[in-house]
Structure formats: C-alpha cells, structure tokens
C-alpha atoms as a PDB file:
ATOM      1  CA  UNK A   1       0.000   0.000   0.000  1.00  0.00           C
ATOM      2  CA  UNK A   2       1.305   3.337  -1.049  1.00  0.00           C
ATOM      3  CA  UNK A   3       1.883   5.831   1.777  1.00  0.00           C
ATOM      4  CA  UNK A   4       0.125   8.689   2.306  1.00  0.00           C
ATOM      5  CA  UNK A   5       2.128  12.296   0.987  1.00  0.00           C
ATOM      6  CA  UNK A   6       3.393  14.328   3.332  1.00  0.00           C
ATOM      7  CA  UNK A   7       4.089  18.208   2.516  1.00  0.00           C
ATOM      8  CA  UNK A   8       7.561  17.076   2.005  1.00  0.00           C
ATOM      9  CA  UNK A   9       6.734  14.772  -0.749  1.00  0.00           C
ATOM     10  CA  UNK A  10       3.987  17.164  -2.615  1.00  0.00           C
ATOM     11  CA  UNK A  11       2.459  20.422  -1.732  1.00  0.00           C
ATOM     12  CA  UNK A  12      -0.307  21.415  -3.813  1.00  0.00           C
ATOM     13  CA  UNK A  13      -0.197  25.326  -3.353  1.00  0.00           C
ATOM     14  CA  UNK A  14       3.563  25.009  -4.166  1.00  0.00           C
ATOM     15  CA  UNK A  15       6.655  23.368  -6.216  1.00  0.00           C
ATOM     16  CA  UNK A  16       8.202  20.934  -4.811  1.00  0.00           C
ATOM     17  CA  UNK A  17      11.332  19.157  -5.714  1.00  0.00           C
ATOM     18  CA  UNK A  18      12.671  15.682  -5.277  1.00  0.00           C
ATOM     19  CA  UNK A  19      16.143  14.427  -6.182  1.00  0.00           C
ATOM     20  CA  UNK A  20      15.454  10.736  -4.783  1.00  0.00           C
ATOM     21  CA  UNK A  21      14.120   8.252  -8.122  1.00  0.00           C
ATOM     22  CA  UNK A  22      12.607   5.997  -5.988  1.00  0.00           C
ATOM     23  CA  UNK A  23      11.198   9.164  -3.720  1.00  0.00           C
ATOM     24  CA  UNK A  24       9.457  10.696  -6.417  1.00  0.00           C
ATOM     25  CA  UNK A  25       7.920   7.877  -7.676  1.00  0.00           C
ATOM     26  CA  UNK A  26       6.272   6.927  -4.820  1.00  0.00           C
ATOM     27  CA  UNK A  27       5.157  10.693  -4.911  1.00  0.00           C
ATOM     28  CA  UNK A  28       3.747  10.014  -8.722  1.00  0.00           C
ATOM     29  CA  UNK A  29       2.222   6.291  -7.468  1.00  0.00           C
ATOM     30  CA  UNK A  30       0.309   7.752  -4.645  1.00  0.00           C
ATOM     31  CA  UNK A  31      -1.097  10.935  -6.739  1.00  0.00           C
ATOM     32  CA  UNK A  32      -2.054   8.213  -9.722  1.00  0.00           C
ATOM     33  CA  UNK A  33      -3.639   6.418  -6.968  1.00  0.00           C
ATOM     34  CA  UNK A  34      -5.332   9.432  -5.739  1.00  0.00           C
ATOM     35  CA  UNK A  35      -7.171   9.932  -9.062  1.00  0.00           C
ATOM     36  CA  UNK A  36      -4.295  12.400 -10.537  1.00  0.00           C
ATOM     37  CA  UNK A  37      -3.603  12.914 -14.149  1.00  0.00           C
ATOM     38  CA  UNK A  38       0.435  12.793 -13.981  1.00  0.00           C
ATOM     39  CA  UNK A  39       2.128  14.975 -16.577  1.00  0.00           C
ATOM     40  CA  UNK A  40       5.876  14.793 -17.935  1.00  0.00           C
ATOM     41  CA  UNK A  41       7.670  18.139 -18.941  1.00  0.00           C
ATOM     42  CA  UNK A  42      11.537  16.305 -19.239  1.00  0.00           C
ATOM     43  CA  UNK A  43      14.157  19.121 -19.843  1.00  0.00           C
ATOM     44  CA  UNK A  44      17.889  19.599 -19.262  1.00  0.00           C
ATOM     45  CA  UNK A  45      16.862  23.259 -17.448  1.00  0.00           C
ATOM     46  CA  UNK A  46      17.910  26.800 -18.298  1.00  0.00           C
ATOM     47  CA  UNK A  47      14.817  27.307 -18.707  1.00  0.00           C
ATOM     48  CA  UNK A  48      13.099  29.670 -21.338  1.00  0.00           C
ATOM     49  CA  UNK A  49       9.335  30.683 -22.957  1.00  0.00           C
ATOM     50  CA  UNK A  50       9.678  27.475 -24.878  1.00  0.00           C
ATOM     51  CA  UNK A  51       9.468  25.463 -21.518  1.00  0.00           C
ATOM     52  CA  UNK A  52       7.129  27.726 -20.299  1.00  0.00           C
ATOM     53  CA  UNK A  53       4.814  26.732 -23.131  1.00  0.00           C
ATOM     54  CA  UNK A  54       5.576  23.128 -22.592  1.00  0.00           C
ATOM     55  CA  UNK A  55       4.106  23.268 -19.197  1.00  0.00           C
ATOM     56  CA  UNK A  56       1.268  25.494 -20.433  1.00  0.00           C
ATOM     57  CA  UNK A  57       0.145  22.504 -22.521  1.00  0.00           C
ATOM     58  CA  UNK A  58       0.801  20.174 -20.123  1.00  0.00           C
ATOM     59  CA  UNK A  59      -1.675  21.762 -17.714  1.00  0.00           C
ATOM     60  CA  UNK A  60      -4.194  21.554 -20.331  1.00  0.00           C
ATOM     61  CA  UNK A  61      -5.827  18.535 -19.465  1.00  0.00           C
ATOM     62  CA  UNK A  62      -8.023  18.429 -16.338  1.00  0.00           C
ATOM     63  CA  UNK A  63      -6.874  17.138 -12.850  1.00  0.00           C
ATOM     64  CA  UNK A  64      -3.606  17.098 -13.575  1.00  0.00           C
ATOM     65  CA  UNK A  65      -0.021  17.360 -11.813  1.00  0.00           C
ATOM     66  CA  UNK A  66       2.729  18.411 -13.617  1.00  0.00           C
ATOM     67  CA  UNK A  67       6.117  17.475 -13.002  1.00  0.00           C
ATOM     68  CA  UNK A  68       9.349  19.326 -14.409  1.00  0.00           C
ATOM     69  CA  UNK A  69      12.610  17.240 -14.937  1.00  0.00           C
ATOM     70  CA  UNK A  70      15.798  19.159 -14.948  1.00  0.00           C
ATOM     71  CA  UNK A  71      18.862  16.852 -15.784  1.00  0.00           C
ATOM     72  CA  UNK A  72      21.621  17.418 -17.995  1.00  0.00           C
ATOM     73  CA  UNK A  73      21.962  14.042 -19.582  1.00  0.00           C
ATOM     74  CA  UNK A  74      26.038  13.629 -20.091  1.00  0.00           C
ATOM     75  CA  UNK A  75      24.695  10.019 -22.257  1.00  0.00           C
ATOM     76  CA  UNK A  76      23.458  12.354 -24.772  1.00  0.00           C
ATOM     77  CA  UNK A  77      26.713  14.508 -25.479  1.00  0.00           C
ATOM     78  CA  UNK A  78      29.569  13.334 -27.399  1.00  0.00           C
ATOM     79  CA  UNK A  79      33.542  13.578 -26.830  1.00  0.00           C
ATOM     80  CA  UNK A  80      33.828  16.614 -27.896  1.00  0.00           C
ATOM     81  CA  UNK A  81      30.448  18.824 -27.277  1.00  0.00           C
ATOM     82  CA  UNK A  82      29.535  20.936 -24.635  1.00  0.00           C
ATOM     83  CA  UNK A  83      28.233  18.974 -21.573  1.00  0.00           C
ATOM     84  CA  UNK A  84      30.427  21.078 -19.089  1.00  0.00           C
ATOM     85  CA  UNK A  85      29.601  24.217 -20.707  1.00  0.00           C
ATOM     86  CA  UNK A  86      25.974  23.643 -21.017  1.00  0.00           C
ATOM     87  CA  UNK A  87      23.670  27.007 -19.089  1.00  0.00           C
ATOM     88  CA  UNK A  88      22.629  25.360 -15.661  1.00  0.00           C
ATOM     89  CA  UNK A  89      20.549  27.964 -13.522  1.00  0.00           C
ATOM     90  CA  UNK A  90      18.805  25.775 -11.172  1.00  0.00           C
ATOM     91  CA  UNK A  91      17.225  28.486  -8.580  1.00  0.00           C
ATOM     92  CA  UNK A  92      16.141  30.681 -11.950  1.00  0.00           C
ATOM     93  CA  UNK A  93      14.445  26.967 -13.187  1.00  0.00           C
ATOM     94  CA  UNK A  94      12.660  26.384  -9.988  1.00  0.00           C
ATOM     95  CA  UNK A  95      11.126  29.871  -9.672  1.00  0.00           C
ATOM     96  CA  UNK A  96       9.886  29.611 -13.255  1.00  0.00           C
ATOM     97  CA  UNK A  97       8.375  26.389 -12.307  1.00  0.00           C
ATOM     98  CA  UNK A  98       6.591  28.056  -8.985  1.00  0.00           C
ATOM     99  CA  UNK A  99       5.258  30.620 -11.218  1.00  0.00           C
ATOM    100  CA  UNK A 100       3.739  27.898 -13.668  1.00  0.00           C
ATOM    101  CA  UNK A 101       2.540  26.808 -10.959  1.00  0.00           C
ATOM    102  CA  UNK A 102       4.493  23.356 -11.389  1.00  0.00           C
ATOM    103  CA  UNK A 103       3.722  20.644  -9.129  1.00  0.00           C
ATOM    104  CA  UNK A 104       6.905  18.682  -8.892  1.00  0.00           C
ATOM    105  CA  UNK A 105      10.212  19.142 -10.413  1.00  0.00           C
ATOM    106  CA  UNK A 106      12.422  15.839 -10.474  1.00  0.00           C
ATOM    107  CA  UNK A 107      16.454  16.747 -10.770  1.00  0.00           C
ATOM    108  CA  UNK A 108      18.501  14.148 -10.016  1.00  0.00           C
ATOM    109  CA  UNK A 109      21.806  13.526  -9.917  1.00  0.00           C
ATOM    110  CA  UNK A 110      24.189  11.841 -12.631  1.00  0.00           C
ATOM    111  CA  UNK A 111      24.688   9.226  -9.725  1.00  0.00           C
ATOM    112  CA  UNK A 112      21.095   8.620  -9.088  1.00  0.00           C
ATOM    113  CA  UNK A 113      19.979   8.258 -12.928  1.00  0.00           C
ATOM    114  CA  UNK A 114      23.688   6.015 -14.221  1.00  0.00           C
ATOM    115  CA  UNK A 115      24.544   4.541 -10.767  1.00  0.00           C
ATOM    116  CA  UNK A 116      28.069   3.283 -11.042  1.00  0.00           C
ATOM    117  CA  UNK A 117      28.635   6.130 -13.718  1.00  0.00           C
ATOM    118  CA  UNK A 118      27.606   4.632 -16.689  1.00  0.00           C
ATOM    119  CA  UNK A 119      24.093   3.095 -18.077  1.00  0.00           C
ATOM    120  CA  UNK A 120      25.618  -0.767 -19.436  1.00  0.00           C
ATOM    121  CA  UNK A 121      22.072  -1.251 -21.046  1.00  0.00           C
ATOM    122  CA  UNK A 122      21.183   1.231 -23.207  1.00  0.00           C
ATOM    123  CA  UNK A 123      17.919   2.234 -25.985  1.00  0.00           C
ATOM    124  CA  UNK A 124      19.040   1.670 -29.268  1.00  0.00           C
ATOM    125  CA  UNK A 125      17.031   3.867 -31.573  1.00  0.00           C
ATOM    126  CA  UNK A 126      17.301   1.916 -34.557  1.00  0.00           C
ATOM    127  CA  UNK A 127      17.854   3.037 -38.279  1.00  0.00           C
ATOM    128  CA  UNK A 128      16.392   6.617 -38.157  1.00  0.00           C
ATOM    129  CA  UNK A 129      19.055   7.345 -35.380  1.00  0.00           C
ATOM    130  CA  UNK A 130      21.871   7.617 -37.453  1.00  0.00           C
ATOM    131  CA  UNK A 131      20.540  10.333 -39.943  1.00  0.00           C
ATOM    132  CA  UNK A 132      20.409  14.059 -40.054  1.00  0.00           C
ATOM    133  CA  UNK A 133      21.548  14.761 -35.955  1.00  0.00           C
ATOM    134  CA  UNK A 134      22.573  11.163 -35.402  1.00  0.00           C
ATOM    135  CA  UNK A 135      24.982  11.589 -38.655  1.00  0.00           C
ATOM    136  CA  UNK A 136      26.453  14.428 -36.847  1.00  0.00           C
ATOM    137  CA  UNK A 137      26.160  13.477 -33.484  1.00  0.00           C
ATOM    138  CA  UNK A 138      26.716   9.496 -33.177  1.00  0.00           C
ATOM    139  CA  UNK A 139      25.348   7.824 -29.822  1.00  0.00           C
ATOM    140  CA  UNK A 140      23.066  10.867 -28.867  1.00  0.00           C
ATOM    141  CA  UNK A 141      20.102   9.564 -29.481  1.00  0.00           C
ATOM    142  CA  UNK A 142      20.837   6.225 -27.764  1.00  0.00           C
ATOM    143  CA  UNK A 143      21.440   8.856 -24.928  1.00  0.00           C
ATOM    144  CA  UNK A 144      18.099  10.343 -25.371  1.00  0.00           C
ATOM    145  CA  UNK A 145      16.291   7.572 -25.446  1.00  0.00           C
ATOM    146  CA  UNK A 146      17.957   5.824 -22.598  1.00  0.00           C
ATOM    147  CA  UNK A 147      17.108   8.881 -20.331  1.00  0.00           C
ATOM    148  CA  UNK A 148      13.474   9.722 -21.420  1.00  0.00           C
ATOM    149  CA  UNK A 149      12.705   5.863 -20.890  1.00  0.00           C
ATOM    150  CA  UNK A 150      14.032   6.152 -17.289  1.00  0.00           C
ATOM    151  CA  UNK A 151      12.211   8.702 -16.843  1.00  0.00           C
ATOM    152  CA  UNK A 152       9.167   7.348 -18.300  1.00  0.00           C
ATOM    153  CA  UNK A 153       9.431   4.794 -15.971  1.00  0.00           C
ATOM    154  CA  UNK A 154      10.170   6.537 -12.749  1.00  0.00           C
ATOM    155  CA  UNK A 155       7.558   9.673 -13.215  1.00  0.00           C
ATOM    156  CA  UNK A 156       4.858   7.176 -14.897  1.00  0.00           C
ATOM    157  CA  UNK A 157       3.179   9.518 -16.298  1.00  0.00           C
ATOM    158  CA  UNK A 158      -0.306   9.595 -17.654  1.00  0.00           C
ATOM    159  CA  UNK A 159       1.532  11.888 -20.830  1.00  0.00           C
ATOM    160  CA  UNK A 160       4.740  13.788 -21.692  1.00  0.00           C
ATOM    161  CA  UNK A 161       5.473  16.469 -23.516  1.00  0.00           C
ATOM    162  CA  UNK A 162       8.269  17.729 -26.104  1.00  0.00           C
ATOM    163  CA  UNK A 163       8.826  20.338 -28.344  1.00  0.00           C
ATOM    164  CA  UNK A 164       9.018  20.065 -32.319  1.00  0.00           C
ATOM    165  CA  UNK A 165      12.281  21.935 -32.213  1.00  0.00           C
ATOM    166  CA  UNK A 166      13.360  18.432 -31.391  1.00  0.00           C
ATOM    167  CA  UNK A 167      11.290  17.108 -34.622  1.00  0.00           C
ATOM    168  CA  UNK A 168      13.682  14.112 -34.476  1.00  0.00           C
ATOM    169  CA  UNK A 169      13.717  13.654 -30.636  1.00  0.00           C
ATOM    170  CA  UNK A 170       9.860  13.782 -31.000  1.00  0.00           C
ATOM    171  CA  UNK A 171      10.054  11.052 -33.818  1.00  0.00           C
ATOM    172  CA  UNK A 172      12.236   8.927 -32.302  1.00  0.00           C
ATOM    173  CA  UNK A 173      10.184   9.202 -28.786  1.00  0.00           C
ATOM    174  CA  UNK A 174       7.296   8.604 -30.567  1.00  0.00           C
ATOM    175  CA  UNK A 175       8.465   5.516 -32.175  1.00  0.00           C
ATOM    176  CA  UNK A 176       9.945   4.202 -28.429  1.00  0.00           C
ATOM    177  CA  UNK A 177       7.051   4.823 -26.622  1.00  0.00           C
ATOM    178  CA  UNK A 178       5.263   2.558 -29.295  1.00  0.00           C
ATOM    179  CA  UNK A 179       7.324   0.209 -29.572  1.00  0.00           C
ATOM    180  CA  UNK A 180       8.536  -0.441 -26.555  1.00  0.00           C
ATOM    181  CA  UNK A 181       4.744  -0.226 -24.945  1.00  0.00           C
ATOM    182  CA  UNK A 182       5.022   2.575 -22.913  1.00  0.00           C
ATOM    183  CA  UNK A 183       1.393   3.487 -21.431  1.00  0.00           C
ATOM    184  CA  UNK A 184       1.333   6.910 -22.148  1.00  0.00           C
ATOM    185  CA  UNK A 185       0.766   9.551 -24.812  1.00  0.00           C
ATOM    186  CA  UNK A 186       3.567  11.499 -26.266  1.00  0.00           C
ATOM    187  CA  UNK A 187       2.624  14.858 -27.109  1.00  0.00           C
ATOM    188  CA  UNK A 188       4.393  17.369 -29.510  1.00  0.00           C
ATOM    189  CA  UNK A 189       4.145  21.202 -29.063  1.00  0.00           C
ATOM    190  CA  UNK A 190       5.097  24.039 -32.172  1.00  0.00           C
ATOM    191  CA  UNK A 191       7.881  25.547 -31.649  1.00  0.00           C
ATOM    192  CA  UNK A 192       8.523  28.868 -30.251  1.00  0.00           C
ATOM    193  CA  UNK A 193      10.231  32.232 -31.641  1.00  0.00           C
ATOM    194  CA  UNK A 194      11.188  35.160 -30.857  1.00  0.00           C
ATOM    195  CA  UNK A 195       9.572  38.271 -33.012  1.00  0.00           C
ATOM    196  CA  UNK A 196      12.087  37.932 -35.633  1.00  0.00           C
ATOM    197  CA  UNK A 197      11.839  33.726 -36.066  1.00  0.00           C
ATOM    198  CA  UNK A 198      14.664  32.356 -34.281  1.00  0.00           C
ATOM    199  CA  UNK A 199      13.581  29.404 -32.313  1.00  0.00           C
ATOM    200  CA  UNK A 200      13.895  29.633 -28.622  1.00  0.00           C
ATOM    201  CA  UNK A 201      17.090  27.155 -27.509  1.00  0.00           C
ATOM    202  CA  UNK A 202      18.678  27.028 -24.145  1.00  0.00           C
ATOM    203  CA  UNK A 203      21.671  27.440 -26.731  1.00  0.00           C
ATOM    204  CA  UNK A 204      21.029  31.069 -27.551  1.00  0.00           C
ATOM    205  CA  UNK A 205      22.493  32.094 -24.751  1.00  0.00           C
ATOM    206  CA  UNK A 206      25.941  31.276 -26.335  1.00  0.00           C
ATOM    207  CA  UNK A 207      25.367  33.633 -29.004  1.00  0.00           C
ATOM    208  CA  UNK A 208      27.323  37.491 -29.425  1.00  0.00           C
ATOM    209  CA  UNK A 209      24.912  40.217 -30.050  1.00  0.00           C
ATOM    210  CA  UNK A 210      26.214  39.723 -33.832  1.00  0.00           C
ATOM    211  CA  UNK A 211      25.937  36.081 -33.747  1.00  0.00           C
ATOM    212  CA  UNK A 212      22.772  36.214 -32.586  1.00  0.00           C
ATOM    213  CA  UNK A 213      21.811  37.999 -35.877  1.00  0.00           C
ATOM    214  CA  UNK A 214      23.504  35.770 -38.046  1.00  0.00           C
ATOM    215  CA  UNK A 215      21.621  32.797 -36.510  1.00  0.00           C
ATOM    216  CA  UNK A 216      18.128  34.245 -37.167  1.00  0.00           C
ATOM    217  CA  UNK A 217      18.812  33.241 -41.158  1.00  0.00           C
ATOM    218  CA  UNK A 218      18.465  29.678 -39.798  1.00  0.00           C
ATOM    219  CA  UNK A 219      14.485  30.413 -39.898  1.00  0.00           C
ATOM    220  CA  UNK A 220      14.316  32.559 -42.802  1.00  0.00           C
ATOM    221  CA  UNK A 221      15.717  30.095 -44.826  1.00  0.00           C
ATOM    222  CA  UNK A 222      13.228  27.596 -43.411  1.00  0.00           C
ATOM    223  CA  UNK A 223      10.212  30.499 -44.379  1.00  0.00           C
ATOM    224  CA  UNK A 224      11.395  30.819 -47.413  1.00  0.00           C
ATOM    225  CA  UNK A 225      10.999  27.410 -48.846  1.00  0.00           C
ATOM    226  CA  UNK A 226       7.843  26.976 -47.315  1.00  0.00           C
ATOM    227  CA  UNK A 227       6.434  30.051 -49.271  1.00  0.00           C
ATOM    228  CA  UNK A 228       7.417  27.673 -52.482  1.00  0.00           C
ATOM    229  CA  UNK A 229       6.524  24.487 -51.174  1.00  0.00           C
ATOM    230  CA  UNK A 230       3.623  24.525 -54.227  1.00  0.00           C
ATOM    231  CA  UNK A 231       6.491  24.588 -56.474  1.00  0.00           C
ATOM    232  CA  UNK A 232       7.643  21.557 -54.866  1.00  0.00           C
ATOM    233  CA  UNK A 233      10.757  19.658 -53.494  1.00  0.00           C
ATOM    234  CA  UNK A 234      13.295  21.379 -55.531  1.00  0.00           C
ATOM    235  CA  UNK A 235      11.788  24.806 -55.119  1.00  0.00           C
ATOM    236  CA  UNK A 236      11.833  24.269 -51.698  1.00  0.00           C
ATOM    237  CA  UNK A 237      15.482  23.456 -51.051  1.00  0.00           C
ATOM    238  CA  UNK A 238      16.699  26.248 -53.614  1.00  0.00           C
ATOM    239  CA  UNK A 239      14.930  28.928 -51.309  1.00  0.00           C
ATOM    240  CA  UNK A 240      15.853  27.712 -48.168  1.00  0.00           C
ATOM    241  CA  UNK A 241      19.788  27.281 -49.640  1.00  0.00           C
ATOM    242  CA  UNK A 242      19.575  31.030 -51.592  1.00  0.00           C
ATOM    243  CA  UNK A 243      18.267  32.718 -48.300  1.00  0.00           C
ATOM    244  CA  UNK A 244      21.222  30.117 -46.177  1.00  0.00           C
ATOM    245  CA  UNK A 245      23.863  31.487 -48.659  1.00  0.00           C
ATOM    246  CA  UNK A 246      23.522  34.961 -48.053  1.00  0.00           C
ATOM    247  CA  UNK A 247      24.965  34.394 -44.710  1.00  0.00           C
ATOM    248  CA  UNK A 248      28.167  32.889 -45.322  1.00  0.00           C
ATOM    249  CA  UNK A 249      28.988  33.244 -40.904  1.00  0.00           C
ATOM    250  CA  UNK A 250      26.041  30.460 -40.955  1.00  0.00           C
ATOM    251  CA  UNK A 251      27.896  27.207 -41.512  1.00  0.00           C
ATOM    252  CA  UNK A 252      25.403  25.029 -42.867  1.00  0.00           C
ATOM    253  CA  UNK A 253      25.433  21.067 -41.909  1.00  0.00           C
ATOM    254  CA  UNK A 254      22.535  19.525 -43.260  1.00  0.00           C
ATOM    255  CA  UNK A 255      19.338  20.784 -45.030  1.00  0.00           C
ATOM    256  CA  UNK A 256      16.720  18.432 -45.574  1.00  0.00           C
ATOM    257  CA  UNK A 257      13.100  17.978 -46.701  1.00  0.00           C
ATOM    258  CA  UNK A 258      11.631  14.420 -45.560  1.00  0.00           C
ATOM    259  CA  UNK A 259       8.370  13.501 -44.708  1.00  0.00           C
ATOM    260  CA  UNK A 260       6.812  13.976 -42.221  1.00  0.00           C
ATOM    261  CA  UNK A 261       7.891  10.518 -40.049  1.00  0.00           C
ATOM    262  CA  UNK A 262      11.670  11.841 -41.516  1.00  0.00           C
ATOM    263  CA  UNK A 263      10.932   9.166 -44.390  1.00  0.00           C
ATOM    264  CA  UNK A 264      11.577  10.079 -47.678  1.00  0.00           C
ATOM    265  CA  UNK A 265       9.523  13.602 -48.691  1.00  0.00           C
ATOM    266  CA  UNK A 266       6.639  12.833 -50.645  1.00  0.00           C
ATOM    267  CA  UNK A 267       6.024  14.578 -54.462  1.00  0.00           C
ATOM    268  CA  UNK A 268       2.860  16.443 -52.930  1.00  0.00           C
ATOM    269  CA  UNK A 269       1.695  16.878 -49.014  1.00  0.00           C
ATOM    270  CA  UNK A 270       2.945  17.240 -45.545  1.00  0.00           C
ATOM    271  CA  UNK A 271       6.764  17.135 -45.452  1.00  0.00           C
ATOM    272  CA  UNK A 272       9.434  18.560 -42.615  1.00  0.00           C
ATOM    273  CA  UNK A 273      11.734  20.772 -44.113  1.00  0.00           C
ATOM    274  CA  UNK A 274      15.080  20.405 -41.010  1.00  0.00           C
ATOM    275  CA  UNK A 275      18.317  22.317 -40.700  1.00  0.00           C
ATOM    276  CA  UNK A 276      21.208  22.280 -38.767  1.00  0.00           C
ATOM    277  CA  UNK A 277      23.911  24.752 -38.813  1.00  0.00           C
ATOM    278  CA  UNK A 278      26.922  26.167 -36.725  1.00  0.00           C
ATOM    279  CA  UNK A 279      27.344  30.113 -35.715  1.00  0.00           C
ATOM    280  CA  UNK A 280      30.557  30.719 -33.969  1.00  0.00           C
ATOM    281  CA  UNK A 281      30.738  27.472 -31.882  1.00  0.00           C
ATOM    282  CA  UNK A 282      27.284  26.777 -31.575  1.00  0.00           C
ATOM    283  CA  UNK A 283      25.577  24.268 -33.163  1.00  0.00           C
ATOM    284  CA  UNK A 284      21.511  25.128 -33.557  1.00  0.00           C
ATOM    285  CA  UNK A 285      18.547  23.192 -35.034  1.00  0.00           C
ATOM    286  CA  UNK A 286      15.147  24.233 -36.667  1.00  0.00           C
ATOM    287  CA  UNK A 287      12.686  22.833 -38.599  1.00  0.00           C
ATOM    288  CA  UNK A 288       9.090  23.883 -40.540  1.00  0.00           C
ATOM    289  CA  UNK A 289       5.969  21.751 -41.890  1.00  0.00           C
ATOM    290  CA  UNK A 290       5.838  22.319 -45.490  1.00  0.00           C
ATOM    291  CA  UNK A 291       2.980  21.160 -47.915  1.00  0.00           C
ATOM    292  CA  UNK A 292       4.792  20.617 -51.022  1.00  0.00           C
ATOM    293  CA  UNK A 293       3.143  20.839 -54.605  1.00  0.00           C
ATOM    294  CA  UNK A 294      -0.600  22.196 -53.369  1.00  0.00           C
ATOM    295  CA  UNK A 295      -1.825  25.773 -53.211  1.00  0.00           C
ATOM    296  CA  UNK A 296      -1.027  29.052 -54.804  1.00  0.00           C
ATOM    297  CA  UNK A 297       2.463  29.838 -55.236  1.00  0.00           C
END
C-alpha cells in the first residue's frame, strides 16, 4: 500500500522538488492512486518561454499534476560537445516552475539516474538514429532515449510532452514509446520564436549580439521554402539554400526535406523541411511543416 504524501513529498499550493528516483515515484504512485492525471515536462533546465509553453500545454488537461525534470543528460553529449559548458541555472528553473505553478520538479543527480557512472544497457534507436543529428552526433540519441525511458518509468506519467524543435527527438520518442509499450501519450508542441523567427534554444544564450543575428537566417531560410513548397521539393530546397547562402557566418550542416515521419519527402503533401547549422561554436537546429506541390504559389 502506497503511503500517504506528506508536505515534504507534494504540496499542492507550491513546487516541490525531489532528487530521490525511488522518492518521487512513490510521490507520482500515490497521486495516480489518488485519481491524478500525472504529466511529464523532461528538460535539461535553463529554462526559457519554450518550456514555459511546454508546461502550459501540459496543464491543459483536467486534474492534472505536472512534473518538471531538470537533468543534464552527459549520455546524450559526445567527446567533444559541450556537456560542461551547457547554461545550468537551477534556482532561476525552480522559480519559473513556482510561477507555472508546477507541481513537482524531479532533478537528479548523474549518480542517481547512471549509478556506477555509466548506463551498461542502453535504448538503441534503430535506423532513423543515425541520420540528419545522429549523422552528426553518433550515440546521442541512444542517450536520449535511454534517459526519457528512465524517466518514463520513474515519473509514470499519464503523458509527456516535447517540443518540435526536437522534430527528431519527437520522432524517435514517438516511435519508443510505441514500440517499446510505454502506457502513455507522447505529445508534440510548435515551436517557439522570438519576433524575428529564431527558435527559442537554451543554446542562444551562447550567441554574441552579432551572432545572434547571423543565426536568425536559420528560420528565414526555413520560411522561405515553405512560401514555395507549391512549387515543390526542388523549389523548396533552392529557397531555403539562396536565403542560407547569403549568410556565409552560418555554416550550414545539413538541409533536408523528408516527410513527415523523416521518411523520404513525398512529391505532394505534408513534409518537414530540417536544418542544422553552426554560428561561432554553436551548433543550432530548426525545422518547418511544409505542404509541397498544393496551393497558390
């Protein structure tokens, strides 16, 4: 039998946060129990609007108690990327939470989620892993997936939601929690910009005043092959590489159009039109729905 919550283990007019695993979900348990709606917002912190909107949508449904993760996943990053560098501003996340009016945030340590400091058993994420950010990035999405199926199954919750900045993540999260019979919905939430189109990242914050500028062709090029995408494919990727070109401080990794499960883009309908490019040392993703070869041009 579960034991009852105390107002160290969940306070309903306030945040609270657990650093325990097996803590919070007894915590999760005993509000499922209760009759609670359980809701997963997993992030790596520094919070920004794009979280904020995460947790918006998560609060949508009825009855239901929201729980923020904050954990920097070092499984995730590679050799040479920026795991000790990453923006951690832990007392900024929690009072964002509070003021969402968060139930629980989870942030464990490296220790508690890879005891022994290292995860031997790992999710692969099959074929679809390796392409556009797996091609650059080999091993992060093994490091993705192992850490939002933990987390799956110590928050158990009734959904979780992720943002379509990620459109891979999403994809590949999607396919897991299918696959792998997870017992919960996975929802996906537009991204968010700033005024001028750049996509909100925890990543911006690397960015000069200059580069910041630079990095807001990343979008444009994005809008401008979707304002061809009745012209189809080729249209599309002649925009988005004109608009990419004009900015030669944007160094360009991939540009892609696929469909919309990142298969192979169709001749006419929904496809995903992803980039991926480098200004200064940052590395910075974005993507657009496209409808290729319907509409006026």
């Amino acid at each position: 039998m579960t034991k009852p919550l105390t107002k160290d283990d969940y306070r309903p007019d306030d945040v609270t946060v657990h650093r325990d695993p097996a803590r919070l979900n007894r915590v999760v348990r005993a509000l499922r129990n209760a009759g609670r709606n359980v809701a997963l917002v997993p992030t790596m912190g520094a919070l920004h609007a794009g979280h904020r909107q995460l947790i918006r949508e998560a609060k949508v449904m009825q009855n239901t108690v929201v729980v923020v993760s904050i954990f920097v996943n070092p499984l995730q990053f590679g050799a040479n990327e920026d795991l000790d560098s990453y923006p951690r501003q832990f007392e900024s996340d929690v009072d964002i939470c509070r003021e969402e009016r968060v139930g629980l945030v989870f942030a464990p340590s490296a220790e508690d989620m890879y005891p022994g400091g290292s995860a031997q058993v790992t999710v692969h994420p099959g074929p679809l892993g390796d392409e556009l950010e797996g091609a650059s990035r080999p091993g992060h999405f093994a490091g993705v997936l192992t850490v939002v199926s933990k987390l799956f199954n110590i928050v158990q919750p009734t959904f979780a939601v992720f943002g379509q900045k990620d459109y891979q993540q999403l994809q590949l999260i999607h396919r897991m929690a299918r696959d792998l019979n997870f017992p919960l919905d996975v929802v996906g939430v537009p991204t968010v910009r700033e005024p001028d189109g750049l996509a909100l990242s925890s990543r911006n914050a690397y960015l000069t005043p200059e580069q910041r500028q630079h990095a807001v062709t990343l979008s444009a090029a994005l809008t401008a092959g979707a304002h061809v995408s009745a012209q189809g494919a080729d249209a599309v990727l002649k925009a988005a590489h004109d608009v990419l070109a004009q900015t030669p401080e944007v160094r360009l990794d991939y540009l892609e159009l696929r469909g919309p499960d990142l298969g192979p883009a169709p001749e006419n309908g929904d496809a995903r039109l992803l980039v991926a490019a480098r200004v200064g040392a940052t590395r910075l993703i974005d993507n657009i729905a496209v409808l290729l070869g319907e509409g006026d041009e």
